[in-house]
PDB file of N, CA and C in Angstrom:
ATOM      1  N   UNK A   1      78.705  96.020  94.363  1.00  0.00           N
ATOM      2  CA  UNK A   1      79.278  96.284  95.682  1.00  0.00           C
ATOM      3  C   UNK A   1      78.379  97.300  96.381  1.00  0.00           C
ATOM      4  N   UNK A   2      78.243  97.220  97.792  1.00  0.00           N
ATOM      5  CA  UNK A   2      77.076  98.169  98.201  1.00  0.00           C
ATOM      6  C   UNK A   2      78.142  99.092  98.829  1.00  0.00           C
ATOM      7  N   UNK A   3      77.473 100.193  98.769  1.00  0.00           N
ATOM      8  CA  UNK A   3      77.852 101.694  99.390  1.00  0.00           C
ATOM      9  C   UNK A   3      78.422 101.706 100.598  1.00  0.00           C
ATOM     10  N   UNK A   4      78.134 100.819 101.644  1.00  0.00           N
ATOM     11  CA  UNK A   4      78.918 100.684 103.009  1.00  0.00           C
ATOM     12  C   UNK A   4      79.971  99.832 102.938  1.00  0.00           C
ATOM     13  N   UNK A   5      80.188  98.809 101.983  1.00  0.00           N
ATOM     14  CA  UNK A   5      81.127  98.121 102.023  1.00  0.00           C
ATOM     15  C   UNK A   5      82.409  98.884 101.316  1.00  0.00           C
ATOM     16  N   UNK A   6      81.790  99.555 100.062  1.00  0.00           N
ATOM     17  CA  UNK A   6      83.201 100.533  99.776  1.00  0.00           C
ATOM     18  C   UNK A   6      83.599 101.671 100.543  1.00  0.00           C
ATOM     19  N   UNK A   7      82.746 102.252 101.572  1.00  0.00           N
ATOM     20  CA  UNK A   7      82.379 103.167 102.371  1.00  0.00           C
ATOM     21  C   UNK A   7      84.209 102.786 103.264  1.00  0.00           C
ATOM     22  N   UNK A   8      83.511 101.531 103.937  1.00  0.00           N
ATOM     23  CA  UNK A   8      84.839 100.788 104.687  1.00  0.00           C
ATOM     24  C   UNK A   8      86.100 100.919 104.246  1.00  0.00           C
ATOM     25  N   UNK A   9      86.229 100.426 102.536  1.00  0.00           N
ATOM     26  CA  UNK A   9      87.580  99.920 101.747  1.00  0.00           C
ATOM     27  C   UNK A   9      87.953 101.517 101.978  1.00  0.00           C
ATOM     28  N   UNK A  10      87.162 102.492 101.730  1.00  0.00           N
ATOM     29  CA  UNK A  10      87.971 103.316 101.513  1.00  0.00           C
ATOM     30  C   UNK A  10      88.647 103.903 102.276  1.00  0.00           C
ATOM     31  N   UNK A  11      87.789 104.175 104.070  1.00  0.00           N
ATOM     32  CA  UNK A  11      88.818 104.617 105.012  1.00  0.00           C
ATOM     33  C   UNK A  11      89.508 103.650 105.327  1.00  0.00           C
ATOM     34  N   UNK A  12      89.632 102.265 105.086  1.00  0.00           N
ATOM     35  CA  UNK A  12      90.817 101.366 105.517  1.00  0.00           C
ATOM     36  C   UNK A  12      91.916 102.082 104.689  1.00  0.00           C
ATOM     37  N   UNK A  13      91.644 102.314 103.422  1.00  0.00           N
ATOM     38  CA  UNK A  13      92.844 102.822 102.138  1.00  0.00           C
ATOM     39  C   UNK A  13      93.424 104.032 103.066  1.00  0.00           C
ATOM     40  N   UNK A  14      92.316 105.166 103.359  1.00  0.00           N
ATOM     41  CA  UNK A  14      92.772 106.350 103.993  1.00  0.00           C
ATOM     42  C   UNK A  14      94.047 106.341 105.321  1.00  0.00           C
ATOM     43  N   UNK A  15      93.075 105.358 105.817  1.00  0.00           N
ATOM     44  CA  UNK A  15      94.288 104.687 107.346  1.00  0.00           C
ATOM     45  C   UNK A  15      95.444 104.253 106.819  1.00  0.00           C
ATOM     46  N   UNK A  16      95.652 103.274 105.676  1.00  0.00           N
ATOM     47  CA  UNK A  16      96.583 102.819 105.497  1.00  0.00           C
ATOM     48  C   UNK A  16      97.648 103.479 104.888  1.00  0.00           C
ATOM     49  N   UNK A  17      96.899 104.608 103.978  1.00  0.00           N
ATOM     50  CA  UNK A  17      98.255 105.453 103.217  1.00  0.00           C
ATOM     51  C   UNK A  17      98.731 106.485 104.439  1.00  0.00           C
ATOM     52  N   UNK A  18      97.705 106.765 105.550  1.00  0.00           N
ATOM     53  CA  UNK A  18      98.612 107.777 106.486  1.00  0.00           C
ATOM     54  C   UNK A  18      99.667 107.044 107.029  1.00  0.00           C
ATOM     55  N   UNK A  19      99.461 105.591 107.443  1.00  0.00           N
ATOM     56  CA  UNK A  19      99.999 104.755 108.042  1.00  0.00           C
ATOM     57  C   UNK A  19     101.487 104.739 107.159  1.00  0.00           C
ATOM     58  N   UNK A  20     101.200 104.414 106.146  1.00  0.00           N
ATOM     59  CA  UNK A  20     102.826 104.258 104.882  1.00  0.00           C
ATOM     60  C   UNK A  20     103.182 105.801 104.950  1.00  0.00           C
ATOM     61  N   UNK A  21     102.684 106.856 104.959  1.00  0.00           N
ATOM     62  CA  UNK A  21     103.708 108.040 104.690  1.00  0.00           C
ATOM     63  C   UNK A  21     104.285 108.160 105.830  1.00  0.00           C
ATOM     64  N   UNK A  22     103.662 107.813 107.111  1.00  0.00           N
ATOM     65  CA  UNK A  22     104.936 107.989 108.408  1.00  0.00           C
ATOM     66  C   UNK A  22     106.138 106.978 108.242  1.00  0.00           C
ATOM     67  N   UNK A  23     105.609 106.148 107.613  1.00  0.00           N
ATOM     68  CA  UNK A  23     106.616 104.557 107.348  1.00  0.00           C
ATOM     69  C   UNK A  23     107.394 105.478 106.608  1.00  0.00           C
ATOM     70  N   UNK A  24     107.065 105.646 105.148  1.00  0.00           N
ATOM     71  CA  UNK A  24     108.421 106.625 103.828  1.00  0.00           C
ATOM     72  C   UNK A  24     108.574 107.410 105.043  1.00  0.00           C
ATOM     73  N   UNK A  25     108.591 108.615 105.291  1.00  0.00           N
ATOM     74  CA  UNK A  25     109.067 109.533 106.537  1.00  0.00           C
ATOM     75  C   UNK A  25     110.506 109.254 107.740  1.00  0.00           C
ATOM     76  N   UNK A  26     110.411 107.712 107.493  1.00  0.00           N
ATOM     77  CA  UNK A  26     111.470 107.322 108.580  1.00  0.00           C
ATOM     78  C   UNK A  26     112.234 106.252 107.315  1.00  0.00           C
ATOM     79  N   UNK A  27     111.817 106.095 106.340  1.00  0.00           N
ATOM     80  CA  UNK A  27     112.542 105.693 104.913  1.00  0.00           C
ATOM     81  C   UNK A  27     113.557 106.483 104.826  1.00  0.00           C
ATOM     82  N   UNK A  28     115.218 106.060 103.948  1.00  0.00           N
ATOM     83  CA  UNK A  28     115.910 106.389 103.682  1.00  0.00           C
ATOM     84  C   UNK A  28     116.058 106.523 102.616  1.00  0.00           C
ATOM     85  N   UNK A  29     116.814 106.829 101.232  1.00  0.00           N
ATOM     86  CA  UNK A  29     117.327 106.568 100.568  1.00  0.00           C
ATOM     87  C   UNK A  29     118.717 107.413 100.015  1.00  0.00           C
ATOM     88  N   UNK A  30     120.012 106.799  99.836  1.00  0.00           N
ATOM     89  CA  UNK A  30     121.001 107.622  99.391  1.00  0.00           C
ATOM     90  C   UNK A  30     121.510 108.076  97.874  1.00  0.00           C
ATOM     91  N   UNK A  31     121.724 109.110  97.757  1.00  0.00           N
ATOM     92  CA  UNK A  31     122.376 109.262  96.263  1.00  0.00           C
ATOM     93  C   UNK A  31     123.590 109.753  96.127  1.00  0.00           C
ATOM     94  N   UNK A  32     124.773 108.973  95.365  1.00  0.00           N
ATOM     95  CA  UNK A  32     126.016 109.492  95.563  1.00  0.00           C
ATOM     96  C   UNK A  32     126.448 109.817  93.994  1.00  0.00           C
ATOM     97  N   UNK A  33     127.330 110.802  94.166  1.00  0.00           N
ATOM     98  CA  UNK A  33     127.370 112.085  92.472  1.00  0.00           C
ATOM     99  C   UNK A  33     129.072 112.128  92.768  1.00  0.00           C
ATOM    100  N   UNK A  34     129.473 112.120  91.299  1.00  0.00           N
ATOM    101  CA  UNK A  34     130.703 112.659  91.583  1.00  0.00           C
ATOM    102  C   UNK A  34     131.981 111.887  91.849  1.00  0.00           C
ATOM    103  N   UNK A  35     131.610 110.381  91.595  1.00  0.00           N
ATOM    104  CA  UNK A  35     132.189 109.294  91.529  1.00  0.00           C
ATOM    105  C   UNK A  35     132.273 108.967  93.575  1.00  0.00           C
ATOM    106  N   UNK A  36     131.096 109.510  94.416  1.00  0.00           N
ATOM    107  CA  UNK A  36     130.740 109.189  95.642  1.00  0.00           C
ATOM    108  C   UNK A  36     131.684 110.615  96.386  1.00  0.00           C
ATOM    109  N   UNK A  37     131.861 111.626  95.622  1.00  0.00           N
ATOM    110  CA  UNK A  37     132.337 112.512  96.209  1.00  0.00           C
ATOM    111  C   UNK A  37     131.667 113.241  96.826  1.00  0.00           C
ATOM    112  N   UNK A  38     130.273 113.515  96.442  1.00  0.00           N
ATOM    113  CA  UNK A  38     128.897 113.916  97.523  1.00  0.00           C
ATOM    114  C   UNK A  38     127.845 112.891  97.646  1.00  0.00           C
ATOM    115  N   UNK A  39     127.105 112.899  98.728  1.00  0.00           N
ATOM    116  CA  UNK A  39     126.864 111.716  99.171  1.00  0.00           C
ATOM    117  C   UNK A  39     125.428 112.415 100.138  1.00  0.00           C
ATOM    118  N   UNK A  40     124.405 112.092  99.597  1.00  0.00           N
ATOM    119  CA  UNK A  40     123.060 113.060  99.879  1.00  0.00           C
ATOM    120  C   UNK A  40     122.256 111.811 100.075  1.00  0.00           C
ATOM    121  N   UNK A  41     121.557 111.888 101.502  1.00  0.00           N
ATOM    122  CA  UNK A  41     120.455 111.227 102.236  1.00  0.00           C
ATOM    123  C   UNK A  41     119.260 112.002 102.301  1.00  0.00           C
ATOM    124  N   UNK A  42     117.802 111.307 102.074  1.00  0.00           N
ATOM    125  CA  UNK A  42     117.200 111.806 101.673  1.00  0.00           C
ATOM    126  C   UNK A  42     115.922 110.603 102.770  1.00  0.00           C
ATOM    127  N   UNK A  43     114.428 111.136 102.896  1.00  0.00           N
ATOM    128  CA  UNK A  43     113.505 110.013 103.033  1.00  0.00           C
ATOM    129  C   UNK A  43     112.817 110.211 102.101  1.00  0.00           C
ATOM    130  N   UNK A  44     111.786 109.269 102.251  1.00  0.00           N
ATOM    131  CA  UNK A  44     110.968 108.981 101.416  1.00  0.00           C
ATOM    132  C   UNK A  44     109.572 110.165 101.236  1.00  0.00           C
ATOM    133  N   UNK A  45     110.012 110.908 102.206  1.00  0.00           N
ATOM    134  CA  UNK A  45     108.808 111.745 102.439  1.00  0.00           C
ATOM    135  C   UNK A  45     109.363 112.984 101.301  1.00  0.00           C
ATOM    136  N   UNK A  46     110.428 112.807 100.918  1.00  0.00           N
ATOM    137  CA  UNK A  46     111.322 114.072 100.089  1.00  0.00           C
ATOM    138  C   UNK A  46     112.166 114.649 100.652  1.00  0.00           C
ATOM    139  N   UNK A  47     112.330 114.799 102.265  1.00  0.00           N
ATOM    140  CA  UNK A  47     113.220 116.012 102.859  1.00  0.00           C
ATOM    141  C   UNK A  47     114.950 115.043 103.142  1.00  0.00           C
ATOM    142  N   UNK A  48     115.696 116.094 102.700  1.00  0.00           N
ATOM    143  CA  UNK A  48     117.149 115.995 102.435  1.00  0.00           C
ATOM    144  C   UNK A  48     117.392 115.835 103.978  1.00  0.00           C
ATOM    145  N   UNK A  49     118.018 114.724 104.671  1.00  0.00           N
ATOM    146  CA  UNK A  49     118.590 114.718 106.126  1.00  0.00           C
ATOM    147  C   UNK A  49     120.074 114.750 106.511  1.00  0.00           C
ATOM    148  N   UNK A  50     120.794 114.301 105.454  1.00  0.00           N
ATOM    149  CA  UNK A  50     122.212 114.805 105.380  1.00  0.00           C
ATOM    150  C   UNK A  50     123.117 114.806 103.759  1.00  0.00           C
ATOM    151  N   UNK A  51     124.412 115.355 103.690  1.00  0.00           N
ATOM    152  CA  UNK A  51     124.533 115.868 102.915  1.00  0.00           C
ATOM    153  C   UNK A  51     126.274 115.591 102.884  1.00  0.00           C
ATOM    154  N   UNK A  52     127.405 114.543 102.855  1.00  0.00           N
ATOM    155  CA  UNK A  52     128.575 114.587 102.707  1.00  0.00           C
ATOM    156  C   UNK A  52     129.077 114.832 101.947  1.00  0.00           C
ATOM    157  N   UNK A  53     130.126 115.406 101.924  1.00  0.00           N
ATOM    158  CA  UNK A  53     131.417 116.001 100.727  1.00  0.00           C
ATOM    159  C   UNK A  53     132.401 115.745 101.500  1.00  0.00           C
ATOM    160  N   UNK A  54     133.213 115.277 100.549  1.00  0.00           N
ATOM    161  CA  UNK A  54     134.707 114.578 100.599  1.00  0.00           C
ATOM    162  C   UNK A  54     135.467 115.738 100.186  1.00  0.00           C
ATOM    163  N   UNK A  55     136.760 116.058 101.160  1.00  0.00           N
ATOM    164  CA  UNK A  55     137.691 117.001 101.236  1.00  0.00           C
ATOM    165  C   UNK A  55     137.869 117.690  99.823  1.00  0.00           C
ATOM    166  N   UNK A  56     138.328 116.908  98.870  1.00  0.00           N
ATOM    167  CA  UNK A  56     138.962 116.959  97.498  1.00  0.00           C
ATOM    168  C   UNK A  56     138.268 117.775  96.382  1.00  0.00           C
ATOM    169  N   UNK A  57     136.618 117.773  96.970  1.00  0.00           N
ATOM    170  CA  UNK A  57     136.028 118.432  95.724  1.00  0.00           C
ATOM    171  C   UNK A  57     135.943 119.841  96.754  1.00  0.00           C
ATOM    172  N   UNK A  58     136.267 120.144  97.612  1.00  0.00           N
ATOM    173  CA  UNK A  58     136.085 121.357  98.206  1.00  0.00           C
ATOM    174  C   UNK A  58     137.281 122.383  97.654  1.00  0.00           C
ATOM    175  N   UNK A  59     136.994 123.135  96.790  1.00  0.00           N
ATOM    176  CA  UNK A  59     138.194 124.009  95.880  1.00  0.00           C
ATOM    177  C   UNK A  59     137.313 125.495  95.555  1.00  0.00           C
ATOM    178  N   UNK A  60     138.322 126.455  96.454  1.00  0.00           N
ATOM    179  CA  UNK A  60     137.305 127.573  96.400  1.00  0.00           C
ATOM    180  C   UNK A  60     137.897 128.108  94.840  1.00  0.00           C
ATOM    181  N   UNK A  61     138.423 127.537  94.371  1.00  0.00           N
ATOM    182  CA  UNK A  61     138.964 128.531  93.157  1.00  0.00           C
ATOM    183  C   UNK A  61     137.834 127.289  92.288  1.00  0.00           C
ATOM    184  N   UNK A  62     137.151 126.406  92.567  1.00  0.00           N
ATOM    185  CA  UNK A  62     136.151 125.884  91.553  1.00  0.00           C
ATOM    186  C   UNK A  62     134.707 125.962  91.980  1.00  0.00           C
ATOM    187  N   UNK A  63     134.218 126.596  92.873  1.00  0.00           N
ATOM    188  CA  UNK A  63     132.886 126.890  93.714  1.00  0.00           C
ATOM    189  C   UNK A  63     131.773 126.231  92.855  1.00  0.00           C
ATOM    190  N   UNK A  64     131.541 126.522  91.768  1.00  0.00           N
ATOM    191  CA  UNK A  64     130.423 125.872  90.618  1.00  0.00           C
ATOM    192  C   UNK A  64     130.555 124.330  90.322  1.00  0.00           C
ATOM    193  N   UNK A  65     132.055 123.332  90.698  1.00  0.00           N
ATOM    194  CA  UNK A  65     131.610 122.283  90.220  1.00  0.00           C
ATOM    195  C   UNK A  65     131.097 121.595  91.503  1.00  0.00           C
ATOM    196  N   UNK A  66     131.438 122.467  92.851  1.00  0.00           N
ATOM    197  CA  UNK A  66     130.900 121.589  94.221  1.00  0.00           C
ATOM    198  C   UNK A  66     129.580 121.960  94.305  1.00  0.00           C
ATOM    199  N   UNK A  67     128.886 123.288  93.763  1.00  0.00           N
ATOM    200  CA  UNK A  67     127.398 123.481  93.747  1.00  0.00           C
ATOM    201  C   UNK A  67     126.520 122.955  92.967  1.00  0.00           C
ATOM    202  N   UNK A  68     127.547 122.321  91.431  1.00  0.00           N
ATOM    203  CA  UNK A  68     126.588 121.578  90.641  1.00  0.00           C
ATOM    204  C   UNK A  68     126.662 119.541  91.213  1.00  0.00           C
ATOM    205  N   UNK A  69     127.506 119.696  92.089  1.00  0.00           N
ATOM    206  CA  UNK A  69     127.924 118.103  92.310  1.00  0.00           C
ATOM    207  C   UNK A  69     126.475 117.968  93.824  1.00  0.00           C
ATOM    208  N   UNK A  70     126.681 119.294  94.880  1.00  0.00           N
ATOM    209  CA  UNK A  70     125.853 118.804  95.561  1.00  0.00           C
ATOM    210  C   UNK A  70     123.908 118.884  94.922  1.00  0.00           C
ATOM    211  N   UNK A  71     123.759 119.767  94.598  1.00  0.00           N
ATOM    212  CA  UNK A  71     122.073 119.900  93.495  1.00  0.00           C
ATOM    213  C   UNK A  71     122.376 118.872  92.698  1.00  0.00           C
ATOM    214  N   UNK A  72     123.495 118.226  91.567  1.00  0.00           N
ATOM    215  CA  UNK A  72     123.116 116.855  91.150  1.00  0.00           C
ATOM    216  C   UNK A  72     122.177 115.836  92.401  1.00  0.00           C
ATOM    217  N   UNK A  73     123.137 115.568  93.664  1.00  0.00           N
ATOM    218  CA  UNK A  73     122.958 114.504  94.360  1.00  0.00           C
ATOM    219  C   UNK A  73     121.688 114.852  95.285  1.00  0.00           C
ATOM    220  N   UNK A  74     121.731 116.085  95.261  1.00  0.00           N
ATOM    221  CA  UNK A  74     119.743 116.818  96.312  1.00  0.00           C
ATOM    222  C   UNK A  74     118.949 115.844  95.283  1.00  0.00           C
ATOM    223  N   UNK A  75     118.718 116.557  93.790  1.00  0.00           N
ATOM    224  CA  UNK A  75     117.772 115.826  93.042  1.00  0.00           C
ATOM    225  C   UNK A  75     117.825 114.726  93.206  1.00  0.00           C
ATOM    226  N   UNK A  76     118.780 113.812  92.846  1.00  0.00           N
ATOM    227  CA  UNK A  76     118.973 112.496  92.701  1.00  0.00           C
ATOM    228  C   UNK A  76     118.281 111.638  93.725  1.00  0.00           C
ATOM    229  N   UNK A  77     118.390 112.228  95.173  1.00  0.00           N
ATOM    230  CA  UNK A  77     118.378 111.721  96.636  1.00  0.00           C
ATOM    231  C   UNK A  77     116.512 111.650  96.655  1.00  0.00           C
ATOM    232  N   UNK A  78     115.499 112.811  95.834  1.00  0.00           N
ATOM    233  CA  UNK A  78     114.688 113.604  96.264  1.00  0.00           C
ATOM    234  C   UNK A  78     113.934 112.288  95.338  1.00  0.00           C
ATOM    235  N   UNK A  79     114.833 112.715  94.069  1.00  0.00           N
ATOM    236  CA  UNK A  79     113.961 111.241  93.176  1.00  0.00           C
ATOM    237  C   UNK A  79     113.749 109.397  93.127  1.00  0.00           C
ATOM    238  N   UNK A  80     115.151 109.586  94.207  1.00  0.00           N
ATOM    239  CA  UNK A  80     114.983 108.143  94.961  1.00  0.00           C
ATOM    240  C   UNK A  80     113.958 107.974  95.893  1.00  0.00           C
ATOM    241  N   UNK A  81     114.138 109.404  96.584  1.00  0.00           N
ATOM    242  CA  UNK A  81     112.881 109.213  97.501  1.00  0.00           C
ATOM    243  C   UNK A  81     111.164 108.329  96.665  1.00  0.00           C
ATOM    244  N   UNK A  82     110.973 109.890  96.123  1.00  0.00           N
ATOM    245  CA  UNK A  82     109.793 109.518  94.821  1.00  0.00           C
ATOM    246  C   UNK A  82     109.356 108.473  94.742  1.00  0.00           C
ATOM    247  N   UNK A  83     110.410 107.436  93.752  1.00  0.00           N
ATOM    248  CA  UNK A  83     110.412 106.385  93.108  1.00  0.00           C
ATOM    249  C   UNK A  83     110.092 104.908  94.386  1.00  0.00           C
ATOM    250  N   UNK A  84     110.783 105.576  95.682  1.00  0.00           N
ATOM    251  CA  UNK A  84     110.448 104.611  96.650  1.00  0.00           C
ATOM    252  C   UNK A  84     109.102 104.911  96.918  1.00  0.00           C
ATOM    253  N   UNK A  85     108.787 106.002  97.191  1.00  0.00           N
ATOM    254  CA  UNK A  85     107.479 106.330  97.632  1.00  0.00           C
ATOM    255  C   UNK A  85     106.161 106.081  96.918  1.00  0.00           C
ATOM    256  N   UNK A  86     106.741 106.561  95.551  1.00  0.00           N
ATOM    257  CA  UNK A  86     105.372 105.763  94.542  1.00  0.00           C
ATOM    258  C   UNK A  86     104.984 104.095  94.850  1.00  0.00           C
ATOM    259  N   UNK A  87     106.405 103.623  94.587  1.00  0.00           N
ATOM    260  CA  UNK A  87     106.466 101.666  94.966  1.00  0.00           C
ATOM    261  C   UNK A  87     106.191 101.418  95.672  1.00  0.00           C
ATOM    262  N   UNK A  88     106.002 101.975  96.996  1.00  0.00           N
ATOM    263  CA  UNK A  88     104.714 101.477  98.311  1.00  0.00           C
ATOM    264  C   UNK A  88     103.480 101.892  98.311  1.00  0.00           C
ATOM    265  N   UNK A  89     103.434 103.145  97.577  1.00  0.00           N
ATOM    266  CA  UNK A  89     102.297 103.578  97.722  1.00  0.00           C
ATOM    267  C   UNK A  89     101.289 102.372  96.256  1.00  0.00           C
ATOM    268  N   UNK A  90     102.197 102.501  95.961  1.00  0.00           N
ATOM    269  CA  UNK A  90     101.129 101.190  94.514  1.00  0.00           C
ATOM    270  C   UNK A  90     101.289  99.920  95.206  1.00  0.00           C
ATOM    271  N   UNK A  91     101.790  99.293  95.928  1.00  0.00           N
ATOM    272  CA  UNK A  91     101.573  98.293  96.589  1.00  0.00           C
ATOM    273  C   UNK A  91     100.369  97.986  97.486  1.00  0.00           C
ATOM    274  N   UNK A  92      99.777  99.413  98.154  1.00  0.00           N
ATOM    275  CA  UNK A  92      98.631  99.970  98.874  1.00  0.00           C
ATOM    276  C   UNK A  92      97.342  99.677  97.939  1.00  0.00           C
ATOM    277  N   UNK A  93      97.969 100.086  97.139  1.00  0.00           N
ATOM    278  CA  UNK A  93      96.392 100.401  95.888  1.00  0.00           C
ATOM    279  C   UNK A  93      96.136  99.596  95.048  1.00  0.00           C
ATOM    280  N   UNK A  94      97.455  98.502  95.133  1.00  0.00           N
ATOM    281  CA  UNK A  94      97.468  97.604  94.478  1.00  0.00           C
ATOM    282  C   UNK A  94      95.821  96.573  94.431  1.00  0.00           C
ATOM    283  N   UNK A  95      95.010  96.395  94.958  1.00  0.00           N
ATOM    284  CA  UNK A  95      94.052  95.472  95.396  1.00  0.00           C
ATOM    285  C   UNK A  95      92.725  96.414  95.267  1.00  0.00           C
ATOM    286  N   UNK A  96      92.824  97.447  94.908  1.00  0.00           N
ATOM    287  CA  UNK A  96      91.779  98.115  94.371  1.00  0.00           C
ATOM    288  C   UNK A  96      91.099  98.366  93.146  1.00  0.00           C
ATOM    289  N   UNK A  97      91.357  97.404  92.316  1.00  0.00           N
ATOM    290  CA  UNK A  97      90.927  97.878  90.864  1.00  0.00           C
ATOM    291  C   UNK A  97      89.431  97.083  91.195  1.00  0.00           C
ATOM    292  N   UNK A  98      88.758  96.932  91.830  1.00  0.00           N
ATOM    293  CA  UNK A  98      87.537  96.233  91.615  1.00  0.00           C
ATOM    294  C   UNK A  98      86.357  97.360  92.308  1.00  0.00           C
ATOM    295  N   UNK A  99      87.150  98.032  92.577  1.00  0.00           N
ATOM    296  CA  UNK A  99      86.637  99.306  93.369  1.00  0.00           C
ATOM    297  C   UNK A  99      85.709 100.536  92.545  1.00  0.00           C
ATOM    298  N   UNK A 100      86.382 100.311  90.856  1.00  0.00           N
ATOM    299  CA  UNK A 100      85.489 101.118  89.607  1.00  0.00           C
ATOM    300  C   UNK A 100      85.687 102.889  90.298  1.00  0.00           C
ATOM    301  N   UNK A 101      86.426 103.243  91.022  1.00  0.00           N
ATOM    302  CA  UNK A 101      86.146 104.730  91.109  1.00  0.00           C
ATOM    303  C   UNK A 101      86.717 105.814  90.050  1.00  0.00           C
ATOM    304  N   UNK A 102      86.605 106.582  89.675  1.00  0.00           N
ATOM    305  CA  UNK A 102      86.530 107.109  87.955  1.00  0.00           C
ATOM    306  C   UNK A 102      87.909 108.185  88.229  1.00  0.00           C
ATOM    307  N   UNK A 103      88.723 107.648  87.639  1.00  0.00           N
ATOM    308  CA  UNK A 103      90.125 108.808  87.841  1.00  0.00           C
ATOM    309  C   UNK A 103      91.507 108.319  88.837  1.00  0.00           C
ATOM    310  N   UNK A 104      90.858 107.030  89.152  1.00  0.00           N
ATOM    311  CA  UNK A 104      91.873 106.341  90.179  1.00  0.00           C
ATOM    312  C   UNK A 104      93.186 105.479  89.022  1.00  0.00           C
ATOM    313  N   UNK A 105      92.941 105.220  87.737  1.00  0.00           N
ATOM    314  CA  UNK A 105      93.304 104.527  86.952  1.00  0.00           C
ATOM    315  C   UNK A 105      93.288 102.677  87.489  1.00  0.00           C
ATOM    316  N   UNK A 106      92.217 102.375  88.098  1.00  0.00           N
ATOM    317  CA  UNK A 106      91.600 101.116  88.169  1.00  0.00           C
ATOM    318  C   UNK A 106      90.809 100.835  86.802  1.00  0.00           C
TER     319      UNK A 106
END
């Protein structure tokens, strides 16, 4: 492969992954904890955009099981994100193993 032609592949790759992280960025994904008693939205970019709780787990005489129910569903929301975000992003890179660059795992 000559030097200008991978020269190309690679800022097409560059364009294209900026292109997919604004895409994850406006990605959703939800995680619900607690048998759906908190209920945490999340994108793909990682950042938490909303955050519901249902009346019932709100008990100030139990403060620790509504702080461990909403941080269950943050993580949960953060790692859906992730898991979406990796799966497009390998879909991107998918077509590059002929590319030989050392550390890419091609």
């Amino acid at each position: 492969m000559n030097l200008n032609k991978m020269l190309k592949q690679a800022q097409k790759m560059q364009a294209d992954a900026t292109k997919m992280q604004a895409e994850l960025a406006q990605k959703t994904v939800t995680a619900s904890v607690g048998g759906g008693k908190v209920t945490v939205m999340a994108t793909g970019a990682g950042d938490v955009v909303s955050i519901k709780i249902a009346r019932e787990v709100v008990d100030p005489e139990d403060v620790e099981l509504l702080e461990d129910l909403v941080l269950s569903g943050v993580k949960q929301a953060i790692d859906e994100g992730k898991k979406m975000a990796e799966s497009e992003m390998g879909k991107l890179t998918a077509g590059l193993g002929g590319m030989g660059l050392p550390g890419m795992g091609f």
